[in-house]
Protein backbone atom coordinates (compact mmCIF):
# COMPACT_ATOMS: atom_id res chain seq x y z
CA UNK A 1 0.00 0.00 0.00
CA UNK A 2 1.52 3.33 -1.01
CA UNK A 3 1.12 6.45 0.85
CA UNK A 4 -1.95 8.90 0.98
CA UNK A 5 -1.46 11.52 -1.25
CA UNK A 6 -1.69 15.55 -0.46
CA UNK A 7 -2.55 18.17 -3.45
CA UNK A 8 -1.86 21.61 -2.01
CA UNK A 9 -4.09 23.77 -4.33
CA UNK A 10 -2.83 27.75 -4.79
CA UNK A 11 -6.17 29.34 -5.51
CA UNK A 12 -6.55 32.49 -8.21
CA UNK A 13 -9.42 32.94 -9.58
CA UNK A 14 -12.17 35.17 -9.23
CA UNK A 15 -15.54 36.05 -9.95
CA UNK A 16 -15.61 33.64 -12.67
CA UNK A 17 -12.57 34.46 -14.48
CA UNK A 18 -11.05 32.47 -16.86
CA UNK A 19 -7.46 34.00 -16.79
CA UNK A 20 -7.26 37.09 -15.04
CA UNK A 21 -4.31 39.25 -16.27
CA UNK A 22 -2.47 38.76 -12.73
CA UNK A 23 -2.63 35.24 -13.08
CA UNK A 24 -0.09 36.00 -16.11
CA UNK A 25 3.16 36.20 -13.63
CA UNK A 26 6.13 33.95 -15.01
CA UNK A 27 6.87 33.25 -11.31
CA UNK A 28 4.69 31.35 -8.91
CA UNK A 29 3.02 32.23 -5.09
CA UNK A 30 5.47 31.37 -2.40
CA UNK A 31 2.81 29.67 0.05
CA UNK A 32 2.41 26.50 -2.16
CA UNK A 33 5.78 25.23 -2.50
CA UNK A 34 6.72 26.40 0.54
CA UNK A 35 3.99 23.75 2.10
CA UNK A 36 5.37 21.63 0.54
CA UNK A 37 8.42 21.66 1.87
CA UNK A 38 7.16 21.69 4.75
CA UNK A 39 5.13 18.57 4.61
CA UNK A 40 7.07 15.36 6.36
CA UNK A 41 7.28 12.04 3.96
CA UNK A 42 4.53 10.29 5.30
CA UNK A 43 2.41 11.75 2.49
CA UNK A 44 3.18 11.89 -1.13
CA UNK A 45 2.85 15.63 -2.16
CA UNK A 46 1.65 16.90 -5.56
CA UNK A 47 1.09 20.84 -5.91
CA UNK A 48 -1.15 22.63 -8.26
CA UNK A 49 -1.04 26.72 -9.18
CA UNK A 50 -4.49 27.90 -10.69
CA UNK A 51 -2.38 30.40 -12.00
CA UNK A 52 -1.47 27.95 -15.03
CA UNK A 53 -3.72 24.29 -15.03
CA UNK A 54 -7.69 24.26 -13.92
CA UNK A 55 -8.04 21.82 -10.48
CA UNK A 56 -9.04 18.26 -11.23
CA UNK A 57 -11.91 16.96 -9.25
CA UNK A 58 -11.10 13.13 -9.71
CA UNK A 59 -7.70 13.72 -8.52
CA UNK A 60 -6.30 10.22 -6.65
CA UNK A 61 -5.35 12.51 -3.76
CA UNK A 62 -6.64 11.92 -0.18
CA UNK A 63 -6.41 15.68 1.13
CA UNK A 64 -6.61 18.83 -0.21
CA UNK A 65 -4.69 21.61 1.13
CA UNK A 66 -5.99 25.10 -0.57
CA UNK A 67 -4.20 28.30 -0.28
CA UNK A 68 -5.91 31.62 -0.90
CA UNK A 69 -6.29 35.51 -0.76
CA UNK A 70 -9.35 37.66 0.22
CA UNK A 71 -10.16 37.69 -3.53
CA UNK A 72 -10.95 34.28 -4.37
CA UNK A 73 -12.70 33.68 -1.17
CA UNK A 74 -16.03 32.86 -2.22
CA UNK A 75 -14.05 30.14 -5.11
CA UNK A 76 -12.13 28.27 -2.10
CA UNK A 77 -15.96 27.79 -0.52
CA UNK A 78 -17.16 26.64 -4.00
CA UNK A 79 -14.24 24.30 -4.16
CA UNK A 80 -13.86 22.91 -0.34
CA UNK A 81 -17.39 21.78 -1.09
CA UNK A 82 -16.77 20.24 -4.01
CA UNK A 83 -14.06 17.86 -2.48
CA UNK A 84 -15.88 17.65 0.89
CA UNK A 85 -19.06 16.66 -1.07
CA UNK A 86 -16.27 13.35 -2.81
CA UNK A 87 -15.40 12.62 0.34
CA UNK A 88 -12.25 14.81 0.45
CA UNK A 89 -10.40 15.90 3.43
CA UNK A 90 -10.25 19.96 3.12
CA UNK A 91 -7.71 22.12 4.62
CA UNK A 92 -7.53 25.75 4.15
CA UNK A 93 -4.68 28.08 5.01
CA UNK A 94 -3.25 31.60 4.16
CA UNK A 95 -3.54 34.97 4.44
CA UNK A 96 -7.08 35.14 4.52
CA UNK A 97 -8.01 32.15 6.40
CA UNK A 98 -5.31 33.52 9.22
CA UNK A 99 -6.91 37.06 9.14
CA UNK A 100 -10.66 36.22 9.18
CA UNK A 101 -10.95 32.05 10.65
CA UNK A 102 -14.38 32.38 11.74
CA UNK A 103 -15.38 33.16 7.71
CA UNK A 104 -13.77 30.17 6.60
CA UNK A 105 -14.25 27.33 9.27
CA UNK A 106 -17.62 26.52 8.32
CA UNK A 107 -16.45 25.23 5.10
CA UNK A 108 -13.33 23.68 5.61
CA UNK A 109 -12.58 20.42 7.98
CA UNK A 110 -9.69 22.58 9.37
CA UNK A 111 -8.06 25.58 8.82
CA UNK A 112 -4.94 26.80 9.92
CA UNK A 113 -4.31 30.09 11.61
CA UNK A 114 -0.61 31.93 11.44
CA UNK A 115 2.14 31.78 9.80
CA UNK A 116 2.50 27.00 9.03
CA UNK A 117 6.20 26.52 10.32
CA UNK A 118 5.69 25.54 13.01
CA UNK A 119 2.32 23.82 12.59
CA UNK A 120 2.18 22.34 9.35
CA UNK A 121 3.45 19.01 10.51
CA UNK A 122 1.30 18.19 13.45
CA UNK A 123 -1.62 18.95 10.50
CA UNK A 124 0.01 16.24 8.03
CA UNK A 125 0.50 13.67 10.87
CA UNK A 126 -3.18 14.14 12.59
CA UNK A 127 -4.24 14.16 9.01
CA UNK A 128 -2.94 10.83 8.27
CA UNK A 129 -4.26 9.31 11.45
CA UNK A 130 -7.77 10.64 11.08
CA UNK A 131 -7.50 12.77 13.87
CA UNK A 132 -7.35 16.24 12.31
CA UNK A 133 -8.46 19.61 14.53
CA UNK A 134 -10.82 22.10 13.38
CA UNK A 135 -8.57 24.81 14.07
CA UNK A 136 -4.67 25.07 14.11
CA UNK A 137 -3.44 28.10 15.77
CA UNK A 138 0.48 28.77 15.13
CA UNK A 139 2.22 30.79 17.54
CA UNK A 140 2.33 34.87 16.79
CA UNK A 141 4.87 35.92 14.79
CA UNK A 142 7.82 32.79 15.43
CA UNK A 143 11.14 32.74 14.46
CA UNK A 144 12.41 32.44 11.14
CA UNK A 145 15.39 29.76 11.06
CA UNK A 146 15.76 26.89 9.95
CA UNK A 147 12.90 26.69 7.18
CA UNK A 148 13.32 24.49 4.39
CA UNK A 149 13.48 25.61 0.86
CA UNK A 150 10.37 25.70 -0.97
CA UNK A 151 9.76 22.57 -3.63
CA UNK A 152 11.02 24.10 -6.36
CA UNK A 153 10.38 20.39 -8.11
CA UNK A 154 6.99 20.27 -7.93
CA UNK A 155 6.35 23.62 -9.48
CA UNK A 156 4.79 23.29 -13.17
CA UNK A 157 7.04 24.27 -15.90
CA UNK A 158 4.41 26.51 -17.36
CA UNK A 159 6.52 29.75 -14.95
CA UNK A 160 9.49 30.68 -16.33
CA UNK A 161 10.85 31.91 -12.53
CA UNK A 162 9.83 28.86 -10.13
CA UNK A 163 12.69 29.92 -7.93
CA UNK A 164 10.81 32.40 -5.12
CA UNK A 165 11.73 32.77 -1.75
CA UNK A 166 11.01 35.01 1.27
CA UNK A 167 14.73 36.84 2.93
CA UNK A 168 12.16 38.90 5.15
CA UNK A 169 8.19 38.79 6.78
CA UNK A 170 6.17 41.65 7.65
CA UNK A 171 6.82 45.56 6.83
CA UNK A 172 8.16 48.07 9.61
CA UNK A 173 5.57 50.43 8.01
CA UNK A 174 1.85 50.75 8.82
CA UNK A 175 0.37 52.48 5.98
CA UNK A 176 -3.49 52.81 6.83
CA UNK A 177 -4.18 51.21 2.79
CA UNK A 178 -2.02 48.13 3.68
CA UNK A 179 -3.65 44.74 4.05
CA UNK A 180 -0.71 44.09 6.55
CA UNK A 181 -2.07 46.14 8.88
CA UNK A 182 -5.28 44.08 9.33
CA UNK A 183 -3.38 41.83 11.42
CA UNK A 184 -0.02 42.86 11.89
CA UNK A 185 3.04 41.13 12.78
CA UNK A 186 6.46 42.38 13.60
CA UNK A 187 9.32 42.85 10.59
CA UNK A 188 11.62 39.64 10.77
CA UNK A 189 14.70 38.83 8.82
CA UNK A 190 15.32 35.30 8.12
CA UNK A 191 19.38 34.04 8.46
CA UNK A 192 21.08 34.71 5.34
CA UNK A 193 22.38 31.70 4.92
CA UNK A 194 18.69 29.74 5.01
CA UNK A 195 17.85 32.32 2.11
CA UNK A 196 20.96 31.69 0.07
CA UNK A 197 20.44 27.68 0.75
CA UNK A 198 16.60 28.25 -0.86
CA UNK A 199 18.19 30.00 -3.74
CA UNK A 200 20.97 27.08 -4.43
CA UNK A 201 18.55 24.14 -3.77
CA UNK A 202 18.27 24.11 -7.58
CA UNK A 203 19.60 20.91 -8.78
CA UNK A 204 16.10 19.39 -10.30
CA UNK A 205 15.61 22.72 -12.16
CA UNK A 206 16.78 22.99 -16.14
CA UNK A 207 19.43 25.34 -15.82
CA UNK A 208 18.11 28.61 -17.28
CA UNK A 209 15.57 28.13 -14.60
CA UNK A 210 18.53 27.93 -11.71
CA UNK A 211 19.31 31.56 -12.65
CA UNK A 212 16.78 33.63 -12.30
CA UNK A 213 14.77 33.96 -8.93
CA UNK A 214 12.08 36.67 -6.85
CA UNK A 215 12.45 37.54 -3.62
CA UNK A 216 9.12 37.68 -2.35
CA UNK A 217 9.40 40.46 1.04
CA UNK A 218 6.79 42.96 1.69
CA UNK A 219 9.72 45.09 1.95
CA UNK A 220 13.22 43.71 1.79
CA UNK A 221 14.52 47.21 2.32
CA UNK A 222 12.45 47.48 5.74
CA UNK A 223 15.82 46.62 7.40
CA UNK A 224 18.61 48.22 5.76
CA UNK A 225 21.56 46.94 6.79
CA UNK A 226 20.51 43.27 6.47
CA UNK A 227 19.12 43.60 2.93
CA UNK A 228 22.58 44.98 1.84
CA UNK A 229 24.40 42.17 2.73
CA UNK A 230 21.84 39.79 1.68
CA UNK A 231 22.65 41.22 -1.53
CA UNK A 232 26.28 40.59 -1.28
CA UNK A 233 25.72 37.49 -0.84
CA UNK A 234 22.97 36.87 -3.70
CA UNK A 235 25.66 38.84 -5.96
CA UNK A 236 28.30 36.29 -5.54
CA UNK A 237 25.59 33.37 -7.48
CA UNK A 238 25.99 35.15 -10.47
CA UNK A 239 22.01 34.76 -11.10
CA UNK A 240 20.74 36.53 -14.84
CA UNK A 241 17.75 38.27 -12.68
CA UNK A 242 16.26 38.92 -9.62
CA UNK A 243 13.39 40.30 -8.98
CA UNK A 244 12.34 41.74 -5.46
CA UNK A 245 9.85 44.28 -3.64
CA UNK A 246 10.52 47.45 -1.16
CA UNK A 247 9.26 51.05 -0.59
CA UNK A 248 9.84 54.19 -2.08
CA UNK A 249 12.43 55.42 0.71
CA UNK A 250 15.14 52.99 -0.19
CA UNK A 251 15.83 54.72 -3.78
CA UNK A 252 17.34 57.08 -0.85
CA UNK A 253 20.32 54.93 -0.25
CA UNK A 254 22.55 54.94 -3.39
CA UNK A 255 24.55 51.83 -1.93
CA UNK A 256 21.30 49.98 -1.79
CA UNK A 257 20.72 50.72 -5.52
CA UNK A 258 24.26 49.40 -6.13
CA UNK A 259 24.27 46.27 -4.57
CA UNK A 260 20.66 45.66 -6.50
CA UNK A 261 22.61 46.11 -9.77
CA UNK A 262 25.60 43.80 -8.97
CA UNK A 263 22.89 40.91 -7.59
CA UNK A 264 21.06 41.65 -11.20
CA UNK A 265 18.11 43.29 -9.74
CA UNK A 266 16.04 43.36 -13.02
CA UNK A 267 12.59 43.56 -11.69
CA UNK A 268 11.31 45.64 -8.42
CA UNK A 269 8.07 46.34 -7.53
CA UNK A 270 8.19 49.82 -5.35
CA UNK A 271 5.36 51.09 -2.95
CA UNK A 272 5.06 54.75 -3.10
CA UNK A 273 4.32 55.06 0.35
C-alpha cells in the first residue's frame, strides 16, 4: 500500500474568471511550495497553481490543502465543497483564512491560523491518522530559522521563474491602505544563509531556470543593513535576474541601488508610500 497523497491547491481565480491578467506572472506564489516543503514524507505531495492548469476533481489525492487571498474567497468555498461533497479531506490556510478564521471554518474540515512553520506538521500527521483539529493556531509571529526551501520540483514548468523565496516577513511600516495592517506582525529577517540555501537548492531545475529567482518580502529594504548584505551574498551566485519588492524610501540609499545592480536586480516592484 503506497502512501496517501496531499494536493496543495494555490487558488486564483475570481468572480468567474477564466485568466485574469495577474494570473499572467512567469513566477509562482510562495505559500504552495513552501507547504510543501514543509510537509514530512509520510504523504506523497503533488502541488497545483491555478495560475497555469484548472483543479481536477477526480484527482487520486486523499487531502486537499488550498491556499488563498481575500479575492478568491467565495471560489475556495465553492471548491472545499466540491471535495468535501467526494469525500475529500479539506484544509484551508493563508492569508485570509489567518486574518478572518471564523469566515472560513464553516467550510473547511480545518483551517490553519498563522504563519504553518511551526504547525504544518502536526496537521500532516493528525491528518494521516484521522485525527485532524478544526482549528490550528500557530504561535504569533515565530522565528524564522531553519525553514526548508520551498519545492522548487513540484512547481509546473508553465513559470518561467519557479525559484521564489522570502529573505524577510512583515513591513516596519503601517500604511493605513495596507492589508498588513489588518493583522499585523512584527518585521523579521530570516538568516542569510537559510535564504541563500533556498536560492541554491536548484539541482532538479533545467538550468536557465537555476538563474533567475524573486524575492518575495513585503519590503526587503524594511531593514537596511541586512538587505545589503543579503545582496552581497545573492551577488556572488551570479544569477541573470532577480526580482524583489521594497518602498519608495530605499531609492534614498545609493549603496542599496548598487548592490541591487551587482545581484542583477532586473525587476522591483516599489510602494510609493
Amino acid at each position: 500500500m503506497g502512501k496517501p497523497k496531499l494536493q496543495i491547491i494555490v487558488l486564483f481565480q475570481n468572480l468567474g474568471e477564466k485568466q485574469a491578467y495577474y494570473a499572467r506572472s512567469p513566477a509562482p506564489p510562495l505559500s504552495g511550495a513552501l507547504v510543501a516543503g514543509l510537509t514530512p514524507p509520510t504523504v506523497e505531495v503533488e502541488l497545483l497553481h491555478e495560475m497555469v492548469r484548472p483543479i481536477d476533481y477526480n484527482t487520486d489525492a486523499d487531502f486537499i490543502a488550498l491556499s488563498f487571498m481575500d479575492f478568491c474567497a467565495p471560489h475556495a468555498f465553492e471548491v472545499a465543497e466540491r471535495f468535501r461533497k467526494i469525500g475529500k479531506i479539506v484544509v484551508a490556510g493563508g492569508k485570509y483564512p489567518s486574518t478572518f478564521p471564523k469566515e472560513v471554518i464553516p467550510h473547511m474540515d480545518s483551517v490553519v491560523i498563522g504563519e504553518a512553520e511551526t504547525v504544518w506538521g502536526q496537521v500532516v500527521e493528525d491528518m494521516v491518522k484521522g485525527k485532524l483539529k478544526k482549528v490550528y493556531e500557530a504561535p504569533f509571529a515565530p522565528p524564522l530559522d531553519n525553514i526548508p526551501p520551498p519545492r522548487y520540483d513540484l512547481v509546473e514548468p508553465d513559470f518561467t521563474v519557479p525559484v521564489v523565496t522570502e529573505a524577510t516577513r512583515g513591513c516596519p511600516y503601517k500604511c493605513s491602505f495596507c492589508q498588513l495592517t489588518i493583522k499585523s506582525v512584527p518585521f523579521r529577517c530570516r538568516p542569510i544563509k537559510d535564504v541563500i540555501h533556498d536560492l541554491t537548492a536548484i539541482s532538479q531545475l533545467p538550468f536557465y531556470k537555476r538563474k533567475m529567482a524573486m524575492l518575495y518580502d513585503n519590503n526587503l529594504g524594511g531593514d537596511m543593513g541586512y538587505a545589503k548584505e543579503l545582496l552581497k551574498e545573492i551577488a556572488k551566485l551570479k544569477l541573470w535576474g532577480l526580482g524583489t519588492q521594497f518602498s519608495f524610501d530605499c531609492l534614498h540609499d545609493d549603496e542599496f541601488i548598487d548592490l541591487l545592480a551587482k545581484a542583477h536586480c532586473g525587476m522591483a516592484f516599489i510602494g510609493l508610500e
